[in-house]
Protein backbone atom coordinates (compact mmCIF):
# COMPACT_ATOMS: atom_id res chain seq x y z
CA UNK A 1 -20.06 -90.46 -46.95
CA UNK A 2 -20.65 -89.46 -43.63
CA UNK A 3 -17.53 -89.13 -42.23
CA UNK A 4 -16.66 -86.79 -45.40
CA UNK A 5 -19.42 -84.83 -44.31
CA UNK A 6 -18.13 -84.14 -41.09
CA UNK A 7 -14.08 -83.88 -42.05
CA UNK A 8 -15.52 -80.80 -44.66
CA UNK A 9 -18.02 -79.56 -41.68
CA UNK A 10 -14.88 -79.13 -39.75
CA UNK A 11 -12.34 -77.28 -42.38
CA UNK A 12 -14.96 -75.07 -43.17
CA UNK A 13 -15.70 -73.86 -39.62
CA UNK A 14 -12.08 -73.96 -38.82
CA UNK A 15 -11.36 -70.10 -39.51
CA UNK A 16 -14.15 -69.10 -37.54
CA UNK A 17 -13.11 -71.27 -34.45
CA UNK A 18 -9.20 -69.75 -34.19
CA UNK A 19 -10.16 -66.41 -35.70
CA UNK A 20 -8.75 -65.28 -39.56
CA UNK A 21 -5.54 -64.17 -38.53
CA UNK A 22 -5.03 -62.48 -41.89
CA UNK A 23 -5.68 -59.00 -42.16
CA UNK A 24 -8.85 -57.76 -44.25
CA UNK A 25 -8.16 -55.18 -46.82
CA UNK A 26 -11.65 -55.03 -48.09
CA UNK A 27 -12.90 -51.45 -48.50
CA UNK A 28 -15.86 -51.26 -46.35
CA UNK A 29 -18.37 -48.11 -47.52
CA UNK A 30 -20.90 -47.24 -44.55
CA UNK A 31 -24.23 -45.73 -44.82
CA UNK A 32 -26.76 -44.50 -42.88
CA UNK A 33 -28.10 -48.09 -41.42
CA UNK A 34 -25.89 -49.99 -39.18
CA UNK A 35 -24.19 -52.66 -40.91
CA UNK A 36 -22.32 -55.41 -39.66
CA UNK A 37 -18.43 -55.28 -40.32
CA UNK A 38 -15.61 -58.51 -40.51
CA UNK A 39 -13.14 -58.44 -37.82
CA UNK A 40 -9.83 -56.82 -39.16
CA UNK A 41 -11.84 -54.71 -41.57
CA UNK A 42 -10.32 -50.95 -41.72
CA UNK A 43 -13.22 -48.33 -40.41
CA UNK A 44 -13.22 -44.60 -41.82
CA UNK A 45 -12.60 -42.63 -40.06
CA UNK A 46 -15.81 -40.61 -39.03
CA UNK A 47 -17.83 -43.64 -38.24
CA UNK A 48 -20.10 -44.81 -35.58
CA UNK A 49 -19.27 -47.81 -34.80
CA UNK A 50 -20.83 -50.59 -31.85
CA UNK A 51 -20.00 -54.23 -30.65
CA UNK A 52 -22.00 -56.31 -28.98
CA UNK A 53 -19.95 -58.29 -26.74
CA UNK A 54 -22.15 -61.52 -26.15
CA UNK A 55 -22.77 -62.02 -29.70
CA UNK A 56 -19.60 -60.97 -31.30
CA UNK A 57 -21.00 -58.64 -33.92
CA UNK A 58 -19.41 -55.02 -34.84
CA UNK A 59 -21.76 -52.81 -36.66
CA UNK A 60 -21.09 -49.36 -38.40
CA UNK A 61 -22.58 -46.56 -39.43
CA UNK A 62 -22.06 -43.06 -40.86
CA UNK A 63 -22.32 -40.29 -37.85
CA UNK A 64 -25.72 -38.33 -37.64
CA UNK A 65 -25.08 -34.59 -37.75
CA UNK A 66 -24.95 -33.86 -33.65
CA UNK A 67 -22.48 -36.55 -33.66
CA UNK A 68 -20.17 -35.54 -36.57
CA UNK A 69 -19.90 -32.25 -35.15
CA UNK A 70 -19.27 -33.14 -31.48
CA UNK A 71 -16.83 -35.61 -33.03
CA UNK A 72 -15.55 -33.24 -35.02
CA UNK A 73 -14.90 -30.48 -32.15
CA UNK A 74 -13.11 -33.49 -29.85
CA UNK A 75 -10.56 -34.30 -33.11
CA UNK A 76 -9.82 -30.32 -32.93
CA UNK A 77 -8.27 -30.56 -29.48
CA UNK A 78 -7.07 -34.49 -29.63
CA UNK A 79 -3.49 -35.39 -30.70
CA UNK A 80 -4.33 -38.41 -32.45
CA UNK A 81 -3.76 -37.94 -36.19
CA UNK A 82 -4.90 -41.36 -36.95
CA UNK A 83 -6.97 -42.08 -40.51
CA UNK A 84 -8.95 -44.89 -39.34
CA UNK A 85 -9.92 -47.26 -36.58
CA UNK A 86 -9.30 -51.07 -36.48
CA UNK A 87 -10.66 -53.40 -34.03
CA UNK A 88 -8.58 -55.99 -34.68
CA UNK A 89 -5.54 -56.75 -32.17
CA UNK A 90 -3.17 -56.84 -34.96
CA UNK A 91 -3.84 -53.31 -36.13
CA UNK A 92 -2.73 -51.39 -33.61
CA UNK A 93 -0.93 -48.14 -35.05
CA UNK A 94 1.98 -45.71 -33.35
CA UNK A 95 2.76 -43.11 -35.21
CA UNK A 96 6.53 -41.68 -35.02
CA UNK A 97 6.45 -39.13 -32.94
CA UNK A 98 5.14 -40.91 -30.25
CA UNK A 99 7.53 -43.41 -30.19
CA UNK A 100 10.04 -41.01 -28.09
CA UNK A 101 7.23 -41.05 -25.78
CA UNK A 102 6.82 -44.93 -25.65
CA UNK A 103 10.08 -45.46 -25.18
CA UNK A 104 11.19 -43.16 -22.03
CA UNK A 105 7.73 -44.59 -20.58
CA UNK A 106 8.45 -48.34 -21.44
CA UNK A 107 12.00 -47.41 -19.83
CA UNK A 108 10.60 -46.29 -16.60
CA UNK A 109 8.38 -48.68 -15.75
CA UNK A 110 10.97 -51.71 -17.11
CA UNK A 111 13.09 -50.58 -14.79
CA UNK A 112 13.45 -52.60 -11.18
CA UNK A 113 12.20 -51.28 -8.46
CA UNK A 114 15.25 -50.68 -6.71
CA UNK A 115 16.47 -48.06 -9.42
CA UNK A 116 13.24 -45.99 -8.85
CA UNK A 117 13.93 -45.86 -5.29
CA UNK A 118 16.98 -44.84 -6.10
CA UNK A 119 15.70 -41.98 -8.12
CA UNK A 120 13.31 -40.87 -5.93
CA UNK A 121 15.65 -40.33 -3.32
CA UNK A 122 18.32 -38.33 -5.42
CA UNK A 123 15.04 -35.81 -6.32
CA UNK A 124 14.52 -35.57 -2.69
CA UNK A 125 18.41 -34.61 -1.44
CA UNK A 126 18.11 -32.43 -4.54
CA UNK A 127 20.64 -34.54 -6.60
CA UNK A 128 20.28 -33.38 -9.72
CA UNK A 129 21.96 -34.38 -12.73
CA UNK A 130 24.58 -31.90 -14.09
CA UNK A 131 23.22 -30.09 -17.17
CA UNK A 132 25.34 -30.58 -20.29
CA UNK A 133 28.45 -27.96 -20.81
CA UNK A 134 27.37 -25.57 -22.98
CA UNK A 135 29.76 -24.95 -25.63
CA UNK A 136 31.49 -21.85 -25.83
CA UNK A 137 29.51 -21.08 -29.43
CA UNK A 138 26.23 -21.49 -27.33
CA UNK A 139 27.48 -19.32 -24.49
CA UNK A 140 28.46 -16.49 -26.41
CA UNK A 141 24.87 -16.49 -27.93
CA UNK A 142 23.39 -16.14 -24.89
CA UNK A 143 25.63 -13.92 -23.49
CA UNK A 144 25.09 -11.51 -26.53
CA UNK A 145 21.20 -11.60 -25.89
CA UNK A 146 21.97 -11.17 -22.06
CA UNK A 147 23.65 -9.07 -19.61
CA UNK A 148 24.33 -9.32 -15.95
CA UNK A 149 23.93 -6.70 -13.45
CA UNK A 150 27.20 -5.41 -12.99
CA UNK A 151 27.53 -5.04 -16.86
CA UNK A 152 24.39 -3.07 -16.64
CA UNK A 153 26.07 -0.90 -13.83
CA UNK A 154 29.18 -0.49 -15.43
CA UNK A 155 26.95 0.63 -18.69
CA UNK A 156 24.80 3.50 -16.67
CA UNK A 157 27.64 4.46 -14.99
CA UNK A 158 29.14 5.66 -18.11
CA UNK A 159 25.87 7.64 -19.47
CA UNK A 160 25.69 9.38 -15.50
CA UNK A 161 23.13 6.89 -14.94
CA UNK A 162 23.43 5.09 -11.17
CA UNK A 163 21.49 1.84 -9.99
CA UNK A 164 20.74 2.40 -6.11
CA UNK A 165 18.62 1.13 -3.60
CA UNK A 166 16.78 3.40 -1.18
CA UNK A 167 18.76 2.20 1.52
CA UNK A 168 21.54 2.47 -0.20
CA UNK A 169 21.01 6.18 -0.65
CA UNK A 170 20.15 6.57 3.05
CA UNK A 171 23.34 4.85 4.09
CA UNK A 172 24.95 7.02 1.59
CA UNK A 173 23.61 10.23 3.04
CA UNK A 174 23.93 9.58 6.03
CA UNK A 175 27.73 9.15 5.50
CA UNK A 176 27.93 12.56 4.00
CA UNK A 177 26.04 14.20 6.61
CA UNK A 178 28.82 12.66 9.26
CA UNK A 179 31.69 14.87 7.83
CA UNK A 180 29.98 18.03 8.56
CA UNK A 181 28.73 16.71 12.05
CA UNK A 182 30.91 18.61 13.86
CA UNK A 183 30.85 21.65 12.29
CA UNK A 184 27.11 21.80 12.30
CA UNK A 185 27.30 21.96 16.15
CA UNK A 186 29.64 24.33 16.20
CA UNK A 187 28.71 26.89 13.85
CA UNK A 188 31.61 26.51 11.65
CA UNK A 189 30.43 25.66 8.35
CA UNK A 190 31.23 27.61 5.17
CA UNK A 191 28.54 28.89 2.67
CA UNK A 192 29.11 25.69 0.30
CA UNK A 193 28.90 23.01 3.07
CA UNK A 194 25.69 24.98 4.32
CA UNK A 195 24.40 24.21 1.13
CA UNK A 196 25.63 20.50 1.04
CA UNK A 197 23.90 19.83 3.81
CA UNK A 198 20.58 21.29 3.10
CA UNK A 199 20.45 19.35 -0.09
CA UNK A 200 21.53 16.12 2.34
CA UNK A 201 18.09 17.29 4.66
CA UNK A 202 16.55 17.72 1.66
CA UNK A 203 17.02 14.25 -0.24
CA UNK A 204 16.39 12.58 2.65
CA UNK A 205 12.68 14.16 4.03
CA UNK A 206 11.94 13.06 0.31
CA UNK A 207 12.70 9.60 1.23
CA UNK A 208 11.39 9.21 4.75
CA UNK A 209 8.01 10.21 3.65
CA UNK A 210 7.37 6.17 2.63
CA UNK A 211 6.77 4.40 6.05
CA UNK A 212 9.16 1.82 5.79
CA UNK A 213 12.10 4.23 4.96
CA UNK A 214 11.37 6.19 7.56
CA UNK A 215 11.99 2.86 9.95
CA UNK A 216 15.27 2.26 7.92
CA UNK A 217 16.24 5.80 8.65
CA UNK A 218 15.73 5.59 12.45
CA UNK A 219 17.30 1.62 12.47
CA UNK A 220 20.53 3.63 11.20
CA UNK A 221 20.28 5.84 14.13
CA UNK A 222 19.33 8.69 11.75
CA UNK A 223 17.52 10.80 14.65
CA UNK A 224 20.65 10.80 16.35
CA UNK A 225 23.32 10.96 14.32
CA UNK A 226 21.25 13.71 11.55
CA UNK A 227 18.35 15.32 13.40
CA UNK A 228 19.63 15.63 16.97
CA UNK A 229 22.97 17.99 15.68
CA UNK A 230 21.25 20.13 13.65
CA UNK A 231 18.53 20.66 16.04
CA UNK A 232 21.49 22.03 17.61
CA UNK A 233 22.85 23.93 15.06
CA UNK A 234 23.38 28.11 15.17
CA UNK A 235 22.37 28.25 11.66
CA UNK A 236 18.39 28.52 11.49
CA UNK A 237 17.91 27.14 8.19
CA UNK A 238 19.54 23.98 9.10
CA UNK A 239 17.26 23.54 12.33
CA UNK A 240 14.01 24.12 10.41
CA UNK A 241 14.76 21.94 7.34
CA UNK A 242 15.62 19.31 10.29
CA UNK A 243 12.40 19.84 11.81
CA UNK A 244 10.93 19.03 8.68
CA UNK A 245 12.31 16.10 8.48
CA UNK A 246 11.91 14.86 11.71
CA UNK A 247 7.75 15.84 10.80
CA UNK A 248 8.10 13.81 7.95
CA UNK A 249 9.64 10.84 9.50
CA UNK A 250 7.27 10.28 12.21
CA UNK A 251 3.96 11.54 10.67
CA UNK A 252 1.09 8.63 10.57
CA UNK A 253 4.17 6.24 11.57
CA UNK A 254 3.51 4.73 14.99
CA UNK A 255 7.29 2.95 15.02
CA UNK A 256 9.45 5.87 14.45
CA UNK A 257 7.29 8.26 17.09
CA UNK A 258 7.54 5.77 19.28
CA UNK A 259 11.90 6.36 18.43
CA UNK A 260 11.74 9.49 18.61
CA UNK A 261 9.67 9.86 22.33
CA UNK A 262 12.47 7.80 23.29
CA UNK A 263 15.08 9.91 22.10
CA UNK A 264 12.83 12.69 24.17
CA UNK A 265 11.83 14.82 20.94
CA UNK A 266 9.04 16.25 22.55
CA UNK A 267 11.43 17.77 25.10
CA UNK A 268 13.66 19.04 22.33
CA UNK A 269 11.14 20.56 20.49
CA UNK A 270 8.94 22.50 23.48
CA UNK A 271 12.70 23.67 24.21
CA UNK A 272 13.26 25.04 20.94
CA UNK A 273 9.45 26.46 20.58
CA UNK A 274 10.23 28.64 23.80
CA UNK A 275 13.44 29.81 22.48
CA UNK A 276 13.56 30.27 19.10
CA UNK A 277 12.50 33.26 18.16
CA UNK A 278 12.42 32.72 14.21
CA UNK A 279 8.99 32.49 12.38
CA UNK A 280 10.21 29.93 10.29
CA UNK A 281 11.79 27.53 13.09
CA UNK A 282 8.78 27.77 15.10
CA UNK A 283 6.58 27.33 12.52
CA UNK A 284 8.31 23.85 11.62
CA UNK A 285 8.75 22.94 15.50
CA UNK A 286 5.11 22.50 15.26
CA UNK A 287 4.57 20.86 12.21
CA UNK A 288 6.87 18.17 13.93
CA UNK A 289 5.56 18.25 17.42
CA UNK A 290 2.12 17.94 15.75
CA UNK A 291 3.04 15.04 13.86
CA UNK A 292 4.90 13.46 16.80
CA UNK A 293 2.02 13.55 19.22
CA UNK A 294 -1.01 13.03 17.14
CA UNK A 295 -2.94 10.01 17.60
CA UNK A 296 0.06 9.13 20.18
CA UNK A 297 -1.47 9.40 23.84
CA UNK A 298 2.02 8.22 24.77
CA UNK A 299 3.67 11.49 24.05
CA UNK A 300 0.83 13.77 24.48
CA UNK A 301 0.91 12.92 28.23
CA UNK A 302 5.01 13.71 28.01
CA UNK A 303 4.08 17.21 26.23
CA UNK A 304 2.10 18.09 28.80
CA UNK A 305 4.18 17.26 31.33
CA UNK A 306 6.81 19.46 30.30
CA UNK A 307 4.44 22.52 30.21
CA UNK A 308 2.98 22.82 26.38
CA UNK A 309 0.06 23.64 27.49
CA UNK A 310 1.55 26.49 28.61
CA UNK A 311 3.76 27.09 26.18
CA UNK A 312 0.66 26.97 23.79
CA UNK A 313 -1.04 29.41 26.05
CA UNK A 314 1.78 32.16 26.09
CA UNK A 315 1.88 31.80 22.20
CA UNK A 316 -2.13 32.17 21.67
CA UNK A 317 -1.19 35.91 24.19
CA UNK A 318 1.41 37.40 21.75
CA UNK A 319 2.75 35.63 18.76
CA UNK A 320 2.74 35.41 14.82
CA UNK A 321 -0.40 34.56 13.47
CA UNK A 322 1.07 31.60 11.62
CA UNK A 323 2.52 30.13 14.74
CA UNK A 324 -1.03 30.85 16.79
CA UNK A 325 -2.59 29.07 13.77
CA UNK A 326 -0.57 25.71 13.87
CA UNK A 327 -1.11 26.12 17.68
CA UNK A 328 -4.45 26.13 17.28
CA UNK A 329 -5.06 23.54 14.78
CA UNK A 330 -3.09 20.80 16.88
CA UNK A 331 -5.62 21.62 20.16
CA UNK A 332 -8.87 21.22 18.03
CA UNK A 333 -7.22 17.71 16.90
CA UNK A 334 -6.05 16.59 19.84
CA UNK A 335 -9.75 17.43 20.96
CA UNK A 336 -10.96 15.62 18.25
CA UNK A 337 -9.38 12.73 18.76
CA UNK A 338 -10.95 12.16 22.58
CA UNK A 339 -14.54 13.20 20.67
CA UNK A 340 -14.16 10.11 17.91
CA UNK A 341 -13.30 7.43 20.82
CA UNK A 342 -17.30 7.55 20.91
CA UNK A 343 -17.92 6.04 17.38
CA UNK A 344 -15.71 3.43 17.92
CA UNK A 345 -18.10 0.28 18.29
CA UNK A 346 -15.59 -2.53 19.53
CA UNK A 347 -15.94 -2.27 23.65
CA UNK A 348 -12.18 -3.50 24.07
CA UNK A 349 -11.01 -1.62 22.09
CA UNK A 350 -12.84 1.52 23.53
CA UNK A 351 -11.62 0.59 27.00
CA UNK A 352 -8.19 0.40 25.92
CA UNK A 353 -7.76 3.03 24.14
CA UNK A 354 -10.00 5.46 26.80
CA UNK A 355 -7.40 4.16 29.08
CA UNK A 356 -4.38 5.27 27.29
CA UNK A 357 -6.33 9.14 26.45
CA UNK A 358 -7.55 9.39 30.04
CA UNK A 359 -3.44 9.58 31.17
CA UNK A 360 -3.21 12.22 29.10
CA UNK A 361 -6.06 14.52 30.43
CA UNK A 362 -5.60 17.22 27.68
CA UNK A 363 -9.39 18.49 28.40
CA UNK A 364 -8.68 18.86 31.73
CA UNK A 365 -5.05 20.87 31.27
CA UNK A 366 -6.23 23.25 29.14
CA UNK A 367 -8.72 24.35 31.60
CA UNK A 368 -6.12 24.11 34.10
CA UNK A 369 -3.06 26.06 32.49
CA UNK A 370 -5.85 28.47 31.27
CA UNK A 371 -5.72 27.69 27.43
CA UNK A 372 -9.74 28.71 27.03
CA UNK A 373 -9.38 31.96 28.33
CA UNK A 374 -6.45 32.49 25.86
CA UNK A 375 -8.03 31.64 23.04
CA UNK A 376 -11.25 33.27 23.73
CA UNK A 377 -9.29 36.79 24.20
CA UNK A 378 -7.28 36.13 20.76
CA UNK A 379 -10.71 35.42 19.14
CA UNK A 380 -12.37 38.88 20.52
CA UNK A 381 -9.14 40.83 19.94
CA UNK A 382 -8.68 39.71 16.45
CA UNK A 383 -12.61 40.00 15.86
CA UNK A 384 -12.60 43.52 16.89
CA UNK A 385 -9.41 44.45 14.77
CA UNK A 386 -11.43 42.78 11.67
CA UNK A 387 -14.16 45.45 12.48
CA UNK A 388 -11.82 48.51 12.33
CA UNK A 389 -10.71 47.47 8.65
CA UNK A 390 -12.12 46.67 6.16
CA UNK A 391 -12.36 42.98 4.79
CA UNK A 392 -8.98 41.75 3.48
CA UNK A 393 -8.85 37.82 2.31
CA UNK A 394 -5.32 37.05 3.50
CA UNK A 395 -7.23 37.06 7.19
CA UNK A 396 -9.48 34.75 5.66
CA UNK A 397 -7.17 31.46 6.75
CA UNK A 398 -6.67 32.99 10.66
CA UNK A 399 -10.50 33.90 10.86
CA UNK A 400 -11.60 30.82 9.92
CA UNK A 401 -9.08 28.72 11.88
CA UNK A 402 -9.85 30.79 15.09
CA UNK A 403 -13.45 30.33 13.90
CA UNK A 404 -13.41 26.33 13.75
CA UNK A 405 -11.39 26.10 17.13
CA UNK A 406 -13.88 27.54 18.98
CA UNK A 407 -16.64 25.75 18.11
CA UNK A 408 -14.29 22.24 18.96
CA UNK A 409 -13.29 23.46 22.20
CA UNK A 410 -17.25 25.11 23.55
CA UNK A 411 -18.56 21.90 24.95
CA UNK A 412 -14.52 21.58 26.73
CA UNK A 413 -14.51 25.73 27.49
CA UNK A 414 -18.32 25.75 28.27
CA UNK A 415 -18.05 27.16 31.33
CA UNK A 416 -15.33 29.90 31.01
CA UNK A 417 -17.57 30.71 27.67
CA UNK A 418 -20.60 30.91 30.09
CA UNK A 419 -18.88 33.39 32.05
CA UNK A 420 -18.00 35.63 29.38
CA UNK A 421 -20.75 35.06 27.27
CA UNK A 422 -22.08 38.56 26.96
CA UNK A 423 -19.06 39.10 25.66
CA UNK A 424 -18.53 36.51 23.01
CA UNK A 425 -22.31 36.58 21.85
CA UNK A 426 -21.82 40.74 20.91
CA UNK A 427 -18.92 40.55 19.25
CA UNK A 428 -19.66 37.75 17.27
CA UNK A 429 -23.08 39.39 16.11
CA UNK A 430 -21.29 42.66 15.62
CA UNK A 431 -18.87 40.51 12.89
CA UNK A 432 -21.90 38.86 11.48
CA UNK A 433 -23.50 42.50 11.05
CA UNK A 434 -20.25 43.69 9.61
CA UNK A 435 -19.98 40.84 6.79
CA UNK A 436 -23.40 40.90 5.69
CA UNK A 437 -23.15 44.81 5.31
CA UNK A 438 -19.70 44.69 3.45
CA UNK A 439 -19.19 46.50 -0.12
CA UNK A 440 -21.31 44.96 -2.38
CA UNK A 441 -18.76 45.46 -5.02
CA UNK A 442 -16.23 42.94 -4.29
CA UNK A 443 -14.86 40.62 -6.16
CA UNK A 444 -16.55 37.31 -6.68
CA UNK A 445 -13.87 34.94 -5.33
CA UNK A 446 -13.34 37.59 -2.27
CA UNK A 447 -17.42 36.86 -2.30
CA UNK A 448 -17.45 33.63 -1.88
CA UNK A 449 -14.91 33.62 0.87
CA UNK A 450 -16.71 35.95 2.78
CA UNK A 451 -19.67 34.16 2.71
CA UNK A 452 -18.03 30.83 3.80
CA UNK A 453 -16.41 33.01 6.56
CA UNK A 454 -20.32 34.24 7.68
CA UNK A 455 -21.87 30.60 7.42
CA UNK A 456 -18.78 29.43 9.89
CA UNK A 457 -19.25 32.13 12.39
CA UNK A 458 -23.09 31.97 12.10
CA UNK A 459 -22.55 28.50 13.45
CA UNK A 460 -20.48 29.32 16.21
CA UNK A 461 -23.04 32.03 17.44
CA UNK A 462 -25.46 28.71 17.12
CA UNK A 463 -23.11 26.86 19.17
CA UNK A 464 -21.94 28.77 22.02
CA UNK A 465 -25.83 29.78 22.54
CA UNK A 466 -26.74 26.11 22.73
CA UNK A 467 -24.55 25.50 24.95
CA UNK A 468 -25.00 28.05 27.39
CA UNK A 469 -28.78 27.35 27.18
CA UNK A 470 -28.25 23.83 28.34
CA UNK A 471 -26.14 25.30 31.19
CA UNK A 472 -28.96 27.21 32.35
């Protein structure tokens, strides 16, 4: 009896020993309490679901509300598409389209380790597999969606349209301007190759007025092969629309001034300012000087010693007032420049670049060459014309240039100004008297200007007596 106790003992605690390999396909229904689950049991999906690991025991639940929804909000950016959750081994479930997946991973890592070597190494050398031929089916559908650049070219061409690069069009000018070379230099050209190449000037002070065409244009020896003939040239329009573009080219462009002091521009130009005697030429020789030198201690040392100081000095005497103005403006910035080394705050920086000004002693040259005198006679000669007539605006722009450059150059001119300042003080008070007793009946824009004019002169009667008080 026993023994028949013990052989039924055994077969009944036999499934739980080696586990119930069959699968259980009981419908389980959770609820809010945790409830303890068979092994093999499908879960719905949804569930909470915990195992204790030392006992054995799975337990389930339905989700509280927090944890539905943070379930719910993982699900929304998982791939798994899976229905339900089994914990037992054998129901582990791959769906289809991850079997692609599976396989090229099981393939890797079955492979030997010799064969990824070998892989890795044809990745390094860059030994690619070559991509499947395209069939010619697949290559005109791609061709019909796409077009290569010389089908695009060939395209524009036909609607007058051109694809060029900037340096492209440089090169191409350039070429151009080398069949009328000679015959710029020599005074030859005919009315249509005059205006060839003043369209050629043209197109390309359009383009040199980006920085880094500029440099392109000198690389390709532009200021030698373009600029340096026509500065040449018998026919003034050429010259001054070449002066433009030289002003153009080296303006705020440290590179190509530093070109064009090499190819002695500064020389060129002082020769052509004494010479020329064509408003328009002049005028441009200074727009180009002006950009050449400014901010360029370098070159303003080499302008001065080839006499433009003096140069300046004989124009300020007798010369267009357009040409007196330019000549002006570039002295008050030159002056300027020496004035702002003081707000500069870095101490090398200061020293080095006090260093490169003090080589070029402008200050000190236009006292020498007499440049304070001339200007102070221009401004009482023109101030005493402006009293004989009465007030017209188109001297507004002269005035008030004159105006300005006085007041930069008093604490440089202080004591020429101190010598003539009986002078300077009357006539400037005999203006101010004039302006503020002018026709009341003029126009309200000529109104405004005149009272900017006043305000600028009232602070250059401010000036000059401040500084001749401290001189005292």
């Amino acid at each position: 009896m026993r023994a028949n106790m013990i052989i039924l003992t055994c077969l009944y605690l036999l499934p739980v020993i080696l586990g119930n390999n069959e699968k259980n396909e009981t419908k389980f229904v959770p609820t809010r309490e945790w409830q303890s689950i068979n092994k093999g049991t499908p879960i719905p999906a949804g569930s909470h679901v915990r195992h204790n690991f030392r006992t054995g025991v799975t337990e389930v639940k339905l989700m509280d509300n927090k944890d539905a929804e943070k379930k719910s909000s993982n699900e929304s950016s998982s791939h798994s598409i899976s229905n339900s959750l089994t914990l037992h081994p054998d129901m582990a479930v791959t769906e289809d389209h991850d079997s692609s997946i599976a396989t090229e991973k099981s393939d890797l890592f079955d492979s030997p380790i010799e064969e990824l070597k070998a892989r890795l190494k044809k990745i390094k050398q860059g030994d690619t597999k070559t991509p499947p031929k395209l069939n010619d089916e697949h290559v005109q559908q791609i061709k019909q969606k796409f077009r290569d650049y010389d089908t695009l070219k060939n395209e524009l061409k036909m609607l007058d349209v051109n694809i060029t690069l900037d340096s492209e069009l440089l090169s191409n000018y350039l070429q151009k301007f080398q069949t009328h070379s000679n015959a710029i230099t020599m005074g030859t050209l005919t009315v249509l190759e005059v205006e060839e190449v003043l369209n050629i000037l043209y197109n390309l002070e359009y383009l040199v007025h980006h920085i880094d065409h500029a440099k392109v244009f000198t690389d390709m020896q532009g200021m030698s092969k373009v600029i340096s003939p026509c500065l040449n040239a018998t026919n003034n329009e050429i010259k001054a629309e070449a002066l433009r573009l030289l002003g153009a080219a080296v303006q705020s462009n440290p590179n190509v001034q530093l070109k064009a002091l090499e190819n002695d521009f500064v020389e060129k130009l002082l020769h052509i300012l004494s010479t020329s005697t064509k408003l328009e030429v002049k005028s441009k020789c200074l727009f180009a000087l002006g950009a050449l030198i400014r901010q360029f201690p370098a070159a303003q040392k080499v302008w001065i010693d080839h006499g433009g100081v003096e140069i300046f000095g004989k124009i300020l005497t007798d010369d267009q007032l357009q040409v007196q103005v330019r000549v002006m403006q570039l002295i008050s910035d030159l002056i300027t420049e020496r004035q702002n080394l003081r707000e500069i705050t870095d101490p090398e920086q200061l020293q080095l670049k006090t260093k490169a000004y003090a080589a070029a002693d402008v200050e000190q040259k236009l006292l020498t060459y007499g440049y304070c005198k001339h200007l102070s006679n221009l401004m009482i000669k023109s101030f005493k014309v402006e009293l004989n007539n009465q007030f017209k605006t188109e001297n507004y722009n002269f005035l008030e240039t004159i105006t300005e450059s006085m007041i930069i150059v008093v604490p440089v001119c202080n004591h020429h100004f101190k010598k003539n300042k009986e002078t300077l003080l009357l006539i400037i008070q005999h203006l101010l008297n004039f302006y503020q007793s002018s026709d009341p009946a003029i126009k309200e824009d000529e109104s405004d200007i005149l009272k900017n004019l006043t305000l600028l002169i009232e602070k250059l009667q401010t000036t000059v007596t401040e500084i001749l008080r401290d001189e005292l």
